[in-house]
C-alpha atoms as a PDB file:
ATOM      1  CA  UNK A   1       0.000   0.000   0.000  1.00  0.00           C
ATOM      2  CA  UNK A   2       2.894   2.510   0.794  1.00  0.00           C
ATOM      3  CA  UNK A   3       4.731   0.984  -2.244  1.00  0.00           C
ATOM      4  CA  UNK A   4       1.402   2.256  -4.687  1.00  0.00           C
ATOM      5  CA  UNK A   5       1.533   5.783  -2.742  1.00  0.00           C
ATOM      6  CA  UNK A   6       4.691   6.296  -3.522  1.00  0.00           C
ATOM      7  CA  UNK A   7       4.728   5.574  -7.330  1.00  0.00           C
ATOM      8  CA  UNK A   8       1.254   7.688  -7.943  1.00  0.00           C
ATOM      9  CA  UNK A   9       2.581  11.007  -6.043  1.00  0.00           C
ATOM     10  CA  UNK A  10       6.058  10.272  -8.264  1.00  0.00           C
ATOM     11  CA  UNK A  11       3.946  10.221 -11.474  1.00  0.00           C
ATOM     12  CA  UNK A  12       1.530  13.307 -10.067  1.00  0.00           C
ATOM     13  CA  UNK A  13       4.893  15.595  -9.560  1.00  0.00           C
ATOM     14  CA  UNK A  14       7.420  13.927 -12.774  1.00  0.00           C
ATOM     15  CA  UNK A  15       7.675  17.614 -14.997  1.00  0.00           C
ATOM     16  CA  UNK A  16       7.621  20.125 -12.586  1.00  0.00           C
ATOM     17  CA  UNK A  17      10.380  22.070 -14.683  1.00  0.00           C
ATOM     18  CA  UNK A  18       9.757  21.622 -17.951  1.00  0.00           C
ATOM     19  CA  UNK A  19       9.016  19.362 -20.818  1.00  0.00           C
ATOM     20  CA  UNK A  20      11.782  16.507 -21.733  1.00  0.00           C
ATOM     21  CA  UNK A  21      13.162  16.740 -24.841  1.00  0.00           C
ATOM     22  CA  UNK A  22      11.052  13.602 -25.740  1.00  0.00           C
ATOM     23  CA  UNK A  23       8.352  15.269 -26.181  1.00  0.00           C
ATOM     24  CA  UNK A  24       9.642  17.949 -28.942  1.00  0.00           C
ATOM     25  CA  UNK A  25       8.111  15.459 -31.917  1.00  0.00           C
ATOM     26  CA  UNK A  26       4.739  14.493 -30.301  1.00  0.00           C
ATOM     27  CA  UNK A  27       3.793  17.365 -27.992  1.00  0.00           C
ATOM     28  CA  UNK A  28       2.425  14.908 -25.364  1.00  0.00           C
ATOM     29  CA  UNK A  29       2.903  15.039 -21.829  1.00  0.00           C
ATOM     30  CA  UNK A  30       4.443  11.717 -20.084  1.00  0.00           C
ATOM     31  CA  UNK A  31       0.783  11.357 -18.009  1.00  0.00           C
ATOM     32  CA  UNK A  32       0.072   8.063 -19.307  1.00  0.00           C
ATOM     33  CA  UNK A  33      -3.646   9.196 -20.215  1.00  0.00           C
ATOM     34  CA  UNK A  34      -5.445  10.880 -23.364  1.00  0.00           C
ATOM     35  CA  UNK A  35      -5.658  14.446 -24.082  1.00  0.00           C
ATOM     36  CA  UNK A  36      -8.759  16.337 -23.492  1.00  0.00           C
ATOM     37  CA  UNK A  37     -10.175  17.348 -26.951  1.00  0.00           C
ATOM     38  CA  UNK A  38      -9.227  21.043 -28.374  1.00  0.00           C
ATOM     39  CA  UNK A  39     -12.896  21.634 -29.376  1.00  0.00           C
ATOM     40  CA  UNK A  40     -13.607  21.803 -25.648  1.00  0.00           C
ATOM     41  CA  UNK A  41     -10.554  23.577 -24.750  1.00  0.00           C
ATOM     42  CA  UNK A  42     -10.577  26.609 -21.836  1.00  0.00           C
ATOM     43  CA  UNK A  43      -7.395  27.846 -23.226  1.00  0.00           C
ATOM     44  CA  UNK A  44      -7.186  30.757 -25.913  1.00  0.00           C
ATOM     45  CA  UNK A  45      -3.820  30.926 -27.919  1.00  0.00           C
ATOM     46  CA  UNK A  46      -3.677  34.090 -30.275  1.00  0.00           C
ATOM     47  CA  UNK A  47      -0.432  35.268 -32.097  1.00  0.00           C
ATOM     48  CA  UNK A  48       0.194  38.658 -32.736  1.00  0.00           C
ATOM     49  CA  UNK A  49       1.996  39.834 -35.690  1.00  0.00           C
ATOM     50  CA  UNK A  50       4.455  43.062 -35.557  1.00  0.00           C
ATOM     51  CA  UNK A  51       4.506  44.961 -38.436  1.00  0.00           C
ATOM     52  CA  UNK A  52       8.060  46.350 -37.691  1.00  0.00           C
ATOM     53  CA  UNK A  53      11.136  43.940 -38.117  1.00  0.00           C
ATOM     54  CA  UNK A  54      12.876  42.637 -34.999  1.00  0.00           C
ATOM     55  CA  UNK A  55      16.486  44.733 -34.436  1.00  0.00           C
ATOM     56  CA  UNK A  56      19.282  43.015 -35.232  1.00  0.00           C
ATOM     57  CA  UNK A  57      20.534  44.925 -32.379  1.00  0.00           C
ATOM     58  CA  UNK A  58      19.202  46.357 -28.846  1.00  0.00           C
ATOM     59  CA  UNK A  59      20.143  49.650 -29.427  1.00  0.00           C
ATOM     60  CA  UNK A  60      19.400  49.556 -33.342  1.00  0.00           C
ATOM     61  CA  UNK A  61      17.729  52.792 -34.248  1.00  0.00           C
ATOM     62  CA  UNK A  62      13.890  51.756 -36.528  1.00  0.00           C
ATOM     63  CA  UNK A  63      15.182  53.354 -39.477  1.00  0.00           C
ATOM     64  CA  UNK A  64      18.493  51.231 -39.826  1.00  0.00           C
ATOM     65  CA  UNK A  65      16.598  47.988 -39.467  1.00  0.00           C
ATOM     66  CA  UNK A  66      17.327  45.683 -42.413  1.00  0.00           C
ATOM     67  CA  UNK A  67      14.100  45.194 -44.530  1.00  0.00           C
ATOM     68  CA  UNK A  68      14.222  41.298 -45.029  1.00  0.00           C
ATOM     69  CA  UNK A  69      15.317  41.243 -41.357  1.00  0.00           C
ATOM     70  CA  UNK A  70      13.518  38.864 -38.527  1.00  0.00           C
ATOM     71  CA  UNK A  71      10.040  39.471 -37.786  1.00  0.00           C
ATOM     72  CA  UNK A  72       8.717  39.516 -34.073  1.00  0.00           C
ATOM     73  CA  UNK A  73       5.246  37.629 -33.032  1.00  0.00           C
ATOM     74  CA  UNK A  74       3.505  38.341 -29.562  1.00  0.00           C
ATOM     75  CA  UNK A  75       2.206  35.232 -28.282  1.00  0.00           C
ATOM     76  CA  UNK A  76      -0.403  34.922 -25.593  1.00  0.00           C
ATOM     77  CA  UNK A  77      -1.934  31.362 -23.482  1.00  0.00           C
ATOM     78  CA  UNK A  78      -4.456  32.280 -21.757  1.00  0.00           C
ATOM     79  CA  UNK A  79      -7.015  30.471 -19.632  1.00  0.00           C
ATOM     80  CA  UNK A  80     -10.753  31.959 -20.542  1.00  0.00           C
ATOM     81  CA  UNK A  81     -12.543  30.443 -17.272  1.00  0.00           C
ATOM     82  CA  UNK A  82     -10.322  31.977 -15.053  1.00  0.00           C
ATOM     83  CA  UNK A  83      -8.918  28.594 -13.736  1.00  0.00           C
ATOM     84  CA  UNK A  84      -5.275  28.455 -14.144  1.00  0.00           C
ATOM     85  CA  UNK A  85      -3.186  25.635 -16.003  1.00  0.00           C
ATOM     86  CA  UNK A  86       0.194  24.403 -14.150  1.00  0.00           C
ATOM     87  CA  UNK A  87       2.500  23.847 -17.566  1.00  0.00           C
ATOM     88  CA  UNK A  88       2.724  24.596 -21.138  1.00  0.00           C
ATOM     89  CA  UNK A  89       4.717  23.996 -24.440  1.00  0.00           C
ATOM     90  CA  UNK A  90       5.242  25.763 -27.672  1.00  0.00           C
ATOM     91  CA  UNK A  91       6.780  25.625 -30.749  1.00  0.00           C
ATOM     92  CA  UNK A  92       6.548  27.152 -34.373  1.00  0.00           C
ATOM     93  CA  UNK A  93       6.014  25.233 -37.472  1.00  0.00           C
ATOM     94  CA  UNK A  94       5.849  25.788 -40.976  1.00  0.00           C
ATOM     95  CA  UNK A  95       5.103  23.658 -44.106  1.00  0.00           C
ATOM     96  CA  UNK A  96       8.687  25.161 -45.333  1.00  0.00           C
ATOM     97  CA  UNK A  97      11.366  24.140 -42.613  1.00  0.00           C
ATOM     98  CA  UNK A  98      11.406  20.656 -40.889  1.00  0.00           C
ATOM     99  CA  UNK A  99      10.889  20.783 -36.798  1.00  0.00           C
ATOM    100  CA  UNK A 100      10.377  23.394 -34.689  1.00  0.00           C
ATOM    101  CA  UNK A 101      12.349  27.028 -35.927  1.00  0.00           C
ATOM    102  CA  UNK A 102      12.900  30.432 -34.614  1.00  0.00           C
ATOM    103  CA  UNK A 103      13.559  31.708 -31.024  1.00  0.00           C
ATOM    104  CA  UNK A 104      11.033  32.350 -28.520  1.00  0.00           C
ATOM    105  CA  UNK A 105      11.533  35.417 -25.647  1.00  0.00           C
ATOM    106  CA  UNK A 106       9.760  34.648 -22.531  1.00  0.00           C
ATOM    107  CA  UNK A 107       7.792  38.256 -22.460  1.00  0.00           C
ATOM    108  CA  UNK A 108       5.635  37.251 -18.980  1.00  0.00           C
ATOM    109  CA  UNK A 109       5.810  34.316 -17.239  1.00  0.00           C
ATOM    110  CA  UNK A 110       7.932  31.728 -15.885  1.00  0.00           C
ATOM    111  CA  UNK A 111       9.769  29.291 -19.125  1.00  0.00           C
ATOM    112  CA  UNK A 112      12.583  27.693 -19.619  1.00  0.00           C
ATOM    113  CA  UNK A 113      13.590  27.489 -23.398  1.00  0.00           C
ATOM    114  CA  UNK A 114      14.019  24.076 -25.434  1.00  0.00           C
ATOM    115  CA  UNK A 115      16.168  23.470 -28.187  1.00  0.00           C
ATOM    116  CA  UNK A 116      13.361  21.072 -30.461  1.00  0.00           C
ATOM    117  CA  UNK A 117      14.494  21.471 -34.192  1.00  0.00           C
ATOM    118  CA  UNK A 118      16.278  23.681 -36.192  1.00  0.00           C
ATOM    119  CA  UNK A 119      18.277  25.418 -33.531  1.00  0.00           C
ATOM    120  CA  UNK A 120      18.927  27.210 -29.648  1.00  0.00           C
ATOM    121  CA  UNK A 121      15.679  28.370 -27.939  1.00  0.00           C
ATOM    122  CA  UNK A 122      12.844  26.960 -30.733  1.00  0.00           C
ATOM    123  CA  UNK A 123      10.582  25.770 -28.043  1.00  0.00           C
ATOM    124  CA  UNK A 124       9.632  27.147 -24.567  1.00  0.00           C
ATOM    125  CA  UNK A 125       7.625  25.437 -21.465  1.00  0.00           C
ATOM    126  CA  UNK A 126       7.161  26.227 -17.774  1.00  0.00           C
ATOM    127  CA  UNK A 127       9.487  26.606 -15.159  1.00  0.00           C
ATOM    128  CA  UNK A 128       7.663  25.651 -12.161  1.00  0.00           C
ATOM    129  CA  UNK A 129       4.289  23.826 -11.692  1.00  0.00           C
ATOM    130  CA  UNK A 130       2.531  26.829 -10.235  1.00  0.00           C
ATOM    131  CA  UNK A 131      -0.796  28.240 -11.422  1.00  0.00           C
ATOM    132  CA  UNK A 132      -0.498  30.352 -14.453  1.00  0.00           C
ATOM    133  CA  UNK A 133      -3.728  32.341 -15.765  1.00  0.00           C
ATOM    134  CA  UNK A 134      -1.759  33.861 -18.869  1.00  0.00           C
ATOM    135  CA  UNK A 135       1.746  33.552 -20.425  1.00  0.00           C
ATOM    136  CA  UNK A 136       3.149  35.793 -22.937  1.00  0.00           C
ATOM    137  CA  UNK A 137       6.268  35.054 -25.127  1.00  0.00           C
ATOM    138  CA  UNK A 138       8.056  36.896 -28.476  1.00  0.00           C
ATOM    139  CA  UNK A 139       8.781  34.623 -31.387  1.00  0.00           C
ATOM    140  CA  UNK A 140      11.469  35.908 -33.523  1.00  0.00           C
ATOM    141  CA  UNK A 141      11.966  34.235 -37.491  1.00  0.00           C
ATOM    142  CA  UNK A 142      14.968  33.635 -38.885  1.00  0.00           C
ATOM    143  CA  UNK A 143      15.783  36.450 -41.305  1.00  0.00           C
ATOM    144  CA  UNK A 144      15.809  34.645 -44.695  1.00  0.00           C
ATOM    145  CA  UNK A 145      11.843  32.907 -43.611  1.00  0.00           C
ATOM    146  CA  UNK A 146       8.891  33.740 -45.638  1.00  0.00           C
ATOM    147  CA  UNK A 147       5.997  32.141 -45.159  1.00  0.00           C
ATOM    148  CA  UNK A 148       2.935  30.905 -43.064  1.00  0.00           C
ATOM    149  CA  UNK A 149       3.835  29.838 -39.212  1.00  0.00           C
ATOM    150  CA  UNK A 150       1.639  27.777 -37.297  1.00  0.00           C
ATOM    151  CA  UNK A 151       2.293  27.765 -33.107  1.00  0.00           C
ATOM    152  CA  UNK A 152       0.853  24.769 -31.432  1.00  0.00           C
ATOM    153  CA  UNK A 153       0.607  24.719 -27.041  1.00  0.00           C
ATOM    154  CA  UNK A 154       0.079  21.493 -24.981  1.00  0.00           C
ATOM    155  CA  UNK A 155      -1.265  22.852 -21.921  1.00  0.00           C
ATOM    156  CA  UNK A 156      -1.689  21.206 -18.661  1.00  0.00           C
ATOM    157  CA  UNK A 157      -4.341  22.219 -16.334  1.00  0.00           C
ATOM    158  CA  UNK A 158      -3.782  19.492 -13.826  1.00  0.00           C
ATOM    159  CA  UNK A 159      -2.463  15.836 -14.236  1.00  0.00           C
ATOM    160  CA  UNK A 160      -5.574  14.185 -16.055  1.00  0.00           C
ATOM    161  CA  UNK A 161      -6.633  17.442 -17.920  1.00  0.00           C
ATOM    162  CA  UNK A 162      -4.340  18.523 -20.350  1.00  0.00           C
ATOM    163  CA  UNK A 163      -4.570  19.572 -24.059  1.00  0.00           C
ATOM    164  CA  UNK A 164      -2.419  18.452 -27.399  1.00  0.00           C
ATOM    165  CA  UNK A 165      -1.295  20.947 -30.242  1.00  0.00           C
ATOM    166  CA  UNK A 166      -4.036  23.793 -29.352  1.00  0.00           C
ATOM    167  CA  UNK A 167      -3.451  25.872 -32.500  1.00  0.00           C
ATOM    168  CA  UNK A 168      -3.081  29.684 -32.542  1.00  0.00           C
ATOM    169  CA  UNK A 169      -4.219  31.637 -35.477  1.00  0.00           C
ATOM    170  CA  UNK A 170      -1.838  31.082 -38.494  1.00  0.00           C
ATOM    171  CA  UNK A 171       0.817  34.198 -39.315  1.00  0.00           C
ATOM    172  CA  UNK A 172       2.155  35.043 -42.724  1.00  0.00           C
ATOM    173  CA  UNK A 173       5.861  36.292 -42.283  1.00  0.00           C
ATOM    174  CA  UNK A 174       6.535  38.617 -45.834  1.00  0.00           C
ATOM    175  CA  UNK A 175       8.896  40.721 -46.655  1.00  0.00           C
END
């Protein structure tokens, strides 16, 4: 009876700090159980495109930024019944590169960034278990991408209910 204990409150408290980098490919938690389905999903993802190119530097003034430079996306996870989720991953993805691709900022919110893909920082997930309510993060594209990116969340409310590739709203990164 101890022995059972033991094992369930190991499984209850296994990512407190993050995703593993197992799950970069599928997206799914380690819970052992099936997703909740997205149609009934509590969680709102939205991406925000800027319509100024990222700097290449901190202190780069607007008008020397490089036309075909990086573009910057806001991203916000947010819960919409005002109950809070413990964890989260993202990642971009386009029909044009293979994997996850870009860099994510952590804008608000505690993340720690995953390197899924095509390079450092192309993923980000939580850094603790506690209750989160809204997370917002920066993506930044590689300068030489054009075309349509797709960001995809798992979010976990609490062990047993916990969402797969929620979609945000698909952004077109031109020229």
């Amino acid at each position: 009876m101890i022995y059972t204990l033991f094992i369930v409150v190991s499984v209850v408290r296994a990512f407190p700090n993050g995703v593993p980098s197992l799950a970069c490919n599928s997206m799914v938690p380690g819970h052992g159980l099936r997703p909740q389905s997205n149609e009934n999903s509590q969680i709102v993802f939205e991406a925000e495109p800027n319509l100024v190119h990222a700097p290449l530097r901190k202190d780069e003034p607007m008008e020397n930024r490089k036309k075909n430079g990086p573009h910057v996306v806001t991203l916000t996870l947010r819960s919409t019944d005002g109950v809070p989720f413990k964890g989260f991953f993202v990642q971009a993805q386009s029909e044009n590169v293979d994997g996850s691709f870009g860099q994510f900022l952590i804008h608000q919110g505690p993340g720690h960034y995953g390197n899924c893909g095509n390079g450092k920082r192309t993923s980000v997930t939580h850094a603790d278990n506690n209750r989160k309510e809204k997370i917002l993060l920066k993506w930044i594209s590689p300068s030489n991408f054009t075309g349509e990116v797709k960001f995809k969340a798992t979010v976990v409310r609490d062990f047993s209910h916990f969402w797969v590739d929620l979609p945000s709203n698909p952004v077109t990164v031109e020229d």
